[in-house]
Every structure is written in structure tokens, then in C-alpha cells.
N, C-alpha and C. Protein backbone atom coordinates (compact mmCIF):
# COMPACT_ATOMS: atom_id res chain seq x y z
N UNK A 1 12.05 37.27 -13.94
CA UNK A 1 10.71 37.18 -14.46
C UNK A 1 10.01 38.52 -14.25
N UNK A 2 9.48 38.81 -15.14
CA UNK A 2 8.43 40.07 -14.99
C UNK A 2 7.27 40.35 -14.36
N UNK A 3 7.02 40.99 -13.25
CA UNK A 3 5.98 41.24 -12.63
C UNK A 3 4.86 40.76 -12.82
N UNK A 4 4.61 41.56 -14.36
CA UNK A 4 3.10 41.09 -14.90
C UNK A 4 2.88 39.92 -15.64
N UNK A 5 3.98 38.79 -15.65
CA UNK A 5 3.42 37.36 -15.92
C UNK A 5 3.30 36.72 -14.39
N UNK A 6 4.26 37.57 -13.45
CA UNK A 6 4.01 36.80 -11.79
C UNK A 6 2.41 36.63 -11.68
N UNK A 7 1.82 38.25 -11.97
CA UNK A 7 0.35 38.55 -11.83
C UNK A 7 -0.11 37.61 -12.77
N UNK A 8 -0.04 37.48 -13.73
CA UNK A 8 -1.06 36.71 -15.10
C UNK A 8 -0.36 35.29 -14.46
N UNK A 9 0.24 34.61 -13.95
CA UNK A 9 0.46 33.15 -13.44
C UNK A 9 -0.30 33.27 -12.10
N UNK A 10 -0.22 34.09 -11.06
CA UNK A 10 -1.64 33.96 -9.91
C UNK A 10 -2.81 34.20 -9.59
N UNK A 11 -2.96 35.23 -11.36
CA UNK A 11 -4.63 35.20 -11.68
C UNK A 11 -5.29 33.59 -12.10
N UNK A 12 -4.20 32.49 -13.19
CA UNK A 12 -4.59 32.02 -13.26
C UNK A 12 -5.04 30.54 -12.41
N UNK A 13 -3.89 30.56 -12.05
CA UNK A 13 -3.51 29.72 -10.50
C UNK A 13 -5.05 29.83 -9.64
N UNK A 14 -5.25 31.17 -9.32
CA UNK A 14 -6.49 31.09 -8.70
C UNK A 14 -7.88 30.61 -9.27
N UNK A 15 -7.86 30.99 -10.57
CA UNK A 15 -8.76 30.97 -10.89
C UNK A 15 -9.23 29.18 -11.16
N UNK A 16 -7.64 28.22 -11.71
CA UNK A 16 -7.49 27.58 -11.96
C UNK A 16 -8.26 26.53 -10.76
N UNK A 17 -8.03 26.95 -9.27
CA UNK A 17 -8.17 26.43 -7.80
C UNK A 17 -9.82 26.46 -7.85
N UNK A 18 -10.36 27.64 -8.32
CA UNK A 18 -11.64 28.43 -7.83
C UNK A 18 -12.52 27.00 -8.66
N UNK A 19 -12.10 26.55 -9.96
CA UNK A 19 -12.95 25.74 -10.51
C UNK A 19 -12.46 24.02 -10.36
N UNK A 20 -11.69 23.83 -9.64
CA UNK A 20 -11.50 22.72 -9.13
C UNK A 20 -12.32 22.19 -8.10
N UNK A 21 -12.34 23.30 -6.90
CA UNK A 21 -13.27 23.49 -5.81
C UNK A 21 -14.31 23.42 -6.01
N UNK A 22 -14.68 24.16 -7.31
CA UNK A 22 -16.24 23.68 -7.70
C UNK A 22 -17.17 22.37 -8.16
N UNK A 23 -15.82 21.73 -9.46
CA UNK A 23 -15.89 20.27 -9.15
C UNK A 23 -15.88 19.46 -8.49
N UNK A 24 -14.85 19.40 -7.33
CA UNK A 24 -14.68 18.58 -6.12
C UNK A 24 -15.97 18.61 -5.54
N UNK A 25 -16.24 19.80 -4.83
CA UNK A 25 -17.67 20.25 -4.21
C UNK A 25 -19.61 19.28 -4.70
N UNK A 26 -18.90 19.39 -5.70
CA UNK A 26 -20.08 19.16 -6.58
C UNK A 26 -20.64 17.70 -6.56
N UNK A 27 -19.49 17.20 -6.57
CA UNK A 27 -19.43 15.79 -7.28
C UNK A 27 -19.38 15.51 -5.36
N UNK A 28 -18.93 15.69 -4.87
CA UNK A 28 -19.37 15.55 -3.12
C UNK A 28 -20.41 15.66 -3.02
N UNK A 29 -21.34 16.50 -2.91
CA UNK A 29 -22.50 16.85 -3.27
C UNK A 29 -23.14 15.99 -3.45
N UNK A 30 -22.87 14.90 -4.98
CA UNK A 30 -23.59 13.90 -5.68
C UNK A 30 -23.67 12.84 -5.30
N UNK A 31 -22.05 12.62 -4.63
CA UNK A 31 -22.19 10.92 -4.18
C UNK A 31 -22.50 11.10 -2.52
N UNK A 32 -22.65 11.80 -1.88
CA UNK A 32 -23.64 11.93 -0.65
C UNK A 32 -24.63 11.87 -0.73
N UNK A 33 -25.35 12.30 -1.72
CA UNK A 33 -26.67 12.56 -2.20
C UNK A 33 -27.06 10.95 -2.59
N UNK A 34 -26.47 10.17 -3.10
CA UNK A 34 -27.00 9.03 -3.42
C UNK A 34 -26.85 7.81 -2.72
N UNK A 35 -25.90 8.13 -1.20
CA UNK A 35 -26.23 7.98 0.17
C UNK A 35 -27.01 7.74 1.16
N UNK A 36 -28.13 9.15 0.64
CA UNK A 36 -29.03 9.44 1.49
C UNK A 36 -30.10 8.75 1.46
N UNK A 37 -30.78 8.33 2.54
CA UNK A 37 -31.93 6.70 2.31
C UNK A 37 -32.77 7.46 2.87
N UNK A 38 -34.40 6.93 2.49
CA UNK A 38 -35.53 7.26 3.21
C UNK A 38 -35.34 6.73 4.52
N UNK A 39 -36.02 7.47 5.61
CA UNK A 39 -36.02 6.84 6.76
C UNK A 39 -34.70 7.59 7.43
N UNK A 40 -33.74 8.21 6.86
CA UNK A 40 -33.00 8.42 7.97
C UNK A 40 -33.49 9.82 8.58
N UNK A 41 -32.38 10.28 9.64
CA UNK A 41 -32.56 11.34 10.47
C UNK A 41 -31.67 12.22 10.21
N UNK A 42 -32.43 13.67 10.39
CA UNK A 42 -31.87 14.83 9.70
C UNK A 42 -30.03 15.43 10.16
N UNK A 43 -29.87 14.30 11.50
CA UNK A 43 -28.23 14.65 11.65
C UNK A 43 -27.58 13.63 10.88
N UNK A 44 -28.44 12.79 10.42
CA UNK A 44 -27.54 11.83 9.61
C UNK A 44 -27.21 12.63 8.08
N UNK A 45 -28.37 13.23 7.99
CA UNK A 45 -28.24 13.80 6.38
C UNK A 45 -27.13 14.62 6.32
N UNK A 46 -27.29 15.57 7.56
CA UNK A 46 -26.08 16.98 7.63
C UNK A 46 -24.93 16.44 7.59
N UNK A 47 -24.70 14.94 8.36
CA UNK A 47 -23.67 14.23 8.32
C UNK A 47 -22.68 14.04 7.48
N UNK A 48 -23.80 13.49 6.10
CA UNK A 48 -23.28 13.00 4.73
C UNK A 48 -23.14 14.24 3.82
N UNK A 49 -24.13 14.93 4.07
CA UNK A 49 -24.48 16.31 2.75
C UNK A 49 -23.86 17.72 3.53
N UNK A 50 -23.29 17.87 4.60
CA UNK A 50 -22.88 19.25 5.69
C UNK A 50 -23.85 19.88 5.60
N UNK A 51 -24.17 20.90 6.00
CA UNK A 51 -24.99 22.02 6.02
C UNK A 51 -25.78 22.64 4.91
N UNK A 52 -27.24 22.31 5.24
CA UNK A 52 -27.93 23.08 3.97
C UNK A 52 -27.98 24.46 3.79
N UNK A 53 -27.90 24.58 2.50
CA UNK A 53 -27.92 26.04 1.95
C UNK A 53 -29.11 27.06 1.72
N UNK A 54 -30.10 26.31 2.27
CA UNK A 54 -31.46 26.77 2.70
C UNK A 54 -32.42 25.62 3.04
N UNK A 55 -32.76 25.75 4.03
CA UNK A 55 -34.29 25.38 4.71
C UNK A 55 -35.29 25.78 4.52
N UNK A 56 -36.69 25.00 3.92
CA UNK A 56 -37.75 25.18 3.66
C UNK A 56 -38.86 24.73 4.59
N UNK A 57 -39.26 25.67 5.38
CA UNK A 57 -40.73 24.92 6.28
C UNK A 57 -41.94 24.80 5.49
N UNK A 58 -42.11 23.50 5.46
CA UNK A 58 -43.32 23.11 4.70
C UNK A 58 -43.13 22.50 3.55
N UNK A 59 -41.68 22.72 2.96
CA UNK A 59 -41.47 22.42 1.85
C UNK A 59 -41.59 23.05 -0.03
N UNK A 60 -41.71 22.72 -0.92
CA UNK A 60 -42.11 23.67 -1.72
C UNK A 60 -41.38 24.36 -2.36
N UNK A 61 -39.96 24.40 -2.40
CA UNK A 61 -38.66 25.01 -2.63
C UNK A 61 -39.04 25.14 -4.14
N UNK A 62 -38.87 24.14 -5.13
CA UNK A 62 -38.84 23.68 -6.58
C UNK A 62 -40.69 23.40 -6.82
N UNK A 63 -41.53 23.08 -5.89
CA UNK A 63 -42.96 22.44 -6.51
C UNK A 63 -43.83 23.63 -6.21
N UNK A 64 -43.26 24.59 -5.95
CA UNK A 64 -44.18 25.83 -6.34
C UNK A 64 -45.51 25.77 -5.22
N UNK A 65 -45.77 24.97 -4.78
CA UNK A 65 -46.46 24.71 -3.23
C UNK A 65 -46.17 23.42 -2.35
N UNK A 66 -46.96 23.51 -1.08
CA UNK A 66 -47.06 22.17 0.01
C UNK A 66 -47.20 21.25 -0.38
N UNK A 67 -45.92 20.23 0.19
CA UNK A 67 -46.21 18.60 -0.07
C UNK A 67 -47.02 18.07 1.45
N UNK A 68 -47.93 17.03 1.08
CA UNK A 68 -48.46 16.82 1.92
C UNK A 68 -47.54 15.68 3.21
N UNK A 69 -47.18 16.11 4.18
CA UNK A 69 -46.86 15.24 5.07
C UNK A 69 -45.15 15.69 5.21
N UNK A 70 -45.04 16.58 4.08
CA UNK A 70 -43.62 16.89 4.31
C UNK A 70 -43.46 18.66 5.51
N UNK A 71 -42.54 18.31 6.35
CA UNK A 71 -42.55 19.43 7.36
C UNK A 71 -41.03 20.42 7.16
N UNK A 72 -40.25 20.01 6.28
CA UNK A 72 -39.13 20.52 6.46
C UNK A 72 -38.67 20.20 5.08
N UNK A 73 -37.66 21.00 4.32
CA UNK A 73 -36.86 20.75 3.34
C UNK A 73 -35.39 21.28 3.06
N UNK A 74 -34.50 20.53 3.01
CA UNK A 74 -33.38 20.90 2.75
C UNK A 74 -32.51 20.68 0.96
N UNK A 75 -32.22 22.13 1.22
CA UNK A 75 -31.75 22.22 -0.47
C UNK A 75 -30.50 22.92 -0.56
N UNK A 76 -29.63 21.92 -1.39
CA UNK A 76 -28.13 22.23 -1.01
C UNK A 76 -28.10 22.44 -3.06
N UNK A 77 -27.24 23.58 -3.26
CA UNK A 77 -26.85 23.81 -4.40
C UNK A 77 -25.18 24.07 -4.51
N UNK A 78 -24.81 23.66 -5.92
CA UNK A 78 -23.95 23.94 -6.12
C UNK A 78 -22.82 24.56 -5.84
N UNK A 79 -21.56 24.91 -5.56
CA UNK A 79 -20.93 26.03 -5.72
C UNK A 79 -20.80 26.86 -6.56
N UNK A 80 -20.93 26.40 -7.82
CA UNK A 80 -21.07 27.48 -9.63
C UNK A 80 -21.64 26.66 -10.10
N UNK A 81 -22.86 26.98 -10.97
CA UNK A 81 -23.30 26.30 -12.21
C UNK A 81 -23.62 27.48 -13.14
N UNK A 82 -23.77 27.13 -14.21
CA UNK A 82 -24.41 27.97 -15.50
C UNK A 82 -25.88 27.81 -15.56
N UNK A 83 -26.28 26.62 -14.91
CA UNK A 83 -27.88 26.35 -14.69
C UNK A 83 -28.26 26.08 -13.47
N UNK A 84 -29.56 25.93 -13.35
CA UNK A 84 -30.36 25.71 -12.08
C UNK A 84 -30.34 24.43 -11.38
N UNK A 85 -29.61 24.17 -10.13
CA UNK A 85 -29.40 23.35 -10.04
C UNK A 85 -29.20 22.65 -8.26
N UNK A 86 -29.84 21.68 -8.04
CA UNK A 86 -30.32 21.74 -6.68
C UNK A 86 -30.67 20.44 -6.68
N UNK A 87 -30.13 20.16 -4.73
CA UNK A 87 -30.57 18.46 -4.18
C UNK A 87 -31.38 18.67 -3.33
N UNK A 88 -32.77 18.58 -3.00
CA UNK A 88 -33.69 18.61 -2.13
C UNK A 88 -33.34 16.85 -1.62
N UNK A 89 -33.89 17.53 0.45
CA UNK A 89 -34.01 16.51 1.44
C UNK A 89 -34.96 16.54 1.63
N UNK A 90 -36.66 16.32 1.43
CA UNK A 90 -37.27 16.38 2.58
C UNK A 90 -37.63 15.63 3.72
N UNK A 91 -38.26 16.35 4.87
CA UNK A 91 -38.20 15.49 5.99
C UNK A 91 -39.78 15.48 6.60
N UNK A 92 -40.34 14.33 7.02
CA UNK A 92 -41.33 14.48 7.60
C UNK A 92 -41.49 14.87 9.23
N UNK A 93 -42.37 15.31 9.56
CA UNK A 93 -42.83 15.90 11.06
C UNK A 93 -41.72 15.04 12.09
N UNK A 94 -41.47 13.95 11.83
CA UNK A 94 -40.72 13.20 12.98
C UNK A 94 -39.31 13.60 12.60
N UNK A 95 -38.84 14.00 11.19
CA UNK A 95 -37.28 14.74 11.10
C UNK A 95 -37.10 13.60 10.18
N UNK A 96 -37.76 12.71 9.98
CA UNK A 96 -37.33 11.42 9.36
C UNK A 96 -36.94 11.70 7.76
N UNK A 97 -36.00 11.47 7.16
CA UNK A 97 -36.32 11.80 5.47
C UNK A 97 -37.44 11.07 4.74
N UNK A 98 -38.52 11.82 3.98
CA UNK A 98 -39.73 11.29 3.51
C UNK A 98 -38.95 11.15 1.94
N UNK A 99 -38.55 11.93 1.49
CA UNK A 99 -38.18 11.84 -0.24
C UNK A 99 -36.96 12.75 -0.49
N UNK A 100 -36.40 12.18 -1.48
CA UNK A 100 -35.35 13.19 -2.40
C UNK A 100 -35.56 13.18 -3.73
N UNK A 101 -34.94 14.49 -4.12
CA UNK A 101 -34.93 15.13 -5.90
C UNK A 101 -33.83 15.87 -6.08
N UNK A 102 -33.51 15.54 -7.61
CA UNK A 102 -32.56 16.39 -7.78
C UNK A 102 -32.72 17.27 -9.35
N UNK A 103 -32.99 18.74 -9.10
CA UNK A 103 -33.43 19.55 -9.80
C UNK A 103 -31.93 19.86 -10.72
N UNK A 104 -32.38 20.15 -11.95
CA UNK A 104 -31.17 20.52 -12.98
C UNK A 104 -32.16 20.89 -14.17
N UNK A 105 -32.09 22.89 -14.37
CA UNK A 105 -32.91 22.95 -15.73
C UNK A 105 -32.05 22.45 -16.69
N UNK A 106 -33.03 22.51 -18.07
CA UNK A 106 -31.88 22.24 -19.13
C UNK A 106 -31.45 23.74 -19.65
């Protein structure tokens, strides 16, 4: 076999992996997300959803200002999208989850 189909078979191989991962990821993402209940506690969330991909004090990530009563927000995005696209946690002063959204422009 020739070198440069070895290369053109583990460019695609990878690339092939790179967007699998993104699906898998994603769709994890989704059905954790619809998991997540008001009232729980913020190690329960990390639990179901792993580690957010940014923390918001005060909240405000997507609403462009302060929600009232909300003290914390967690917003986990995608691994690849072509659009904007994001699961907000927020949590009130006690850590408790007050609300969720899930942002997707068109």
C-alpha cells in the first residue's frame, strides 16, 4: 500500500473519530440535561452534566443582564456546532437549581 493513502486513510479515520465524539458528547449533554430537576444541588448537577464550561456569578450568560434571585450560572456548550449553542444551570444563593434553558440560534 502506498504511503499517501496510509496518510489519506488516518486523516480520515481521525477526522471520522473527531465527529463522532462530537455527537456522542452532545447528545450526553442532552439527556443529562433533561435529568436535571429544580431543587437539586450543584454536585448533583456536575454529577449528571461533568464540569461546566463556564460559570456565571449573578447569572446573565444569554439574558444580557441579572436574574433576580439567581446567584450562580452554569453553561455547558457543545463540543462543535455551526451555531450558538448552550445549556444553562442556574442556581440560587443556597446552590439549589432555580431554572434551566437551552439556547440554540437559528
Amino acid at each position: 500500500m502506498r504511503p499517501s493513502r496510509i496518510v489519506a486513510g488516518a486523516g480520515l479515520l481521525v477526522i471520522g473519530a473527531s465527529l463522532g465524539y462530537c455527537h456522542v458528547r452532545s447528545t450526553q449533554l442532552n439527556t443529562a440535561f433533561g435529568k436535571v430537576v429544580v431543587g437539586e444541588s450543584e454536585p448533583d448537577v456536575v454529577g449528571k452534566m461533568g464540569r461546566p464550561h463556564r460559570i456565571v456569578e449573578g447569572c446573565g450568560y444569554y439574558y444580557g443582564r441579572p436574574i433576580a434571585g439567581c446567584a450562580r450560572e452554569y453553561v455547558y456548550f457543545p463540543p462543535f456546532t455551526i451555531v450558538d449553542e448552550a445549556w444553562l444551570i442556574a442556581f440560587d444563593a443556597g446552590g439549589a437549581v432555580s431554572h434551566t434553558a437551552y439556547f440554540v440560534s437559528p
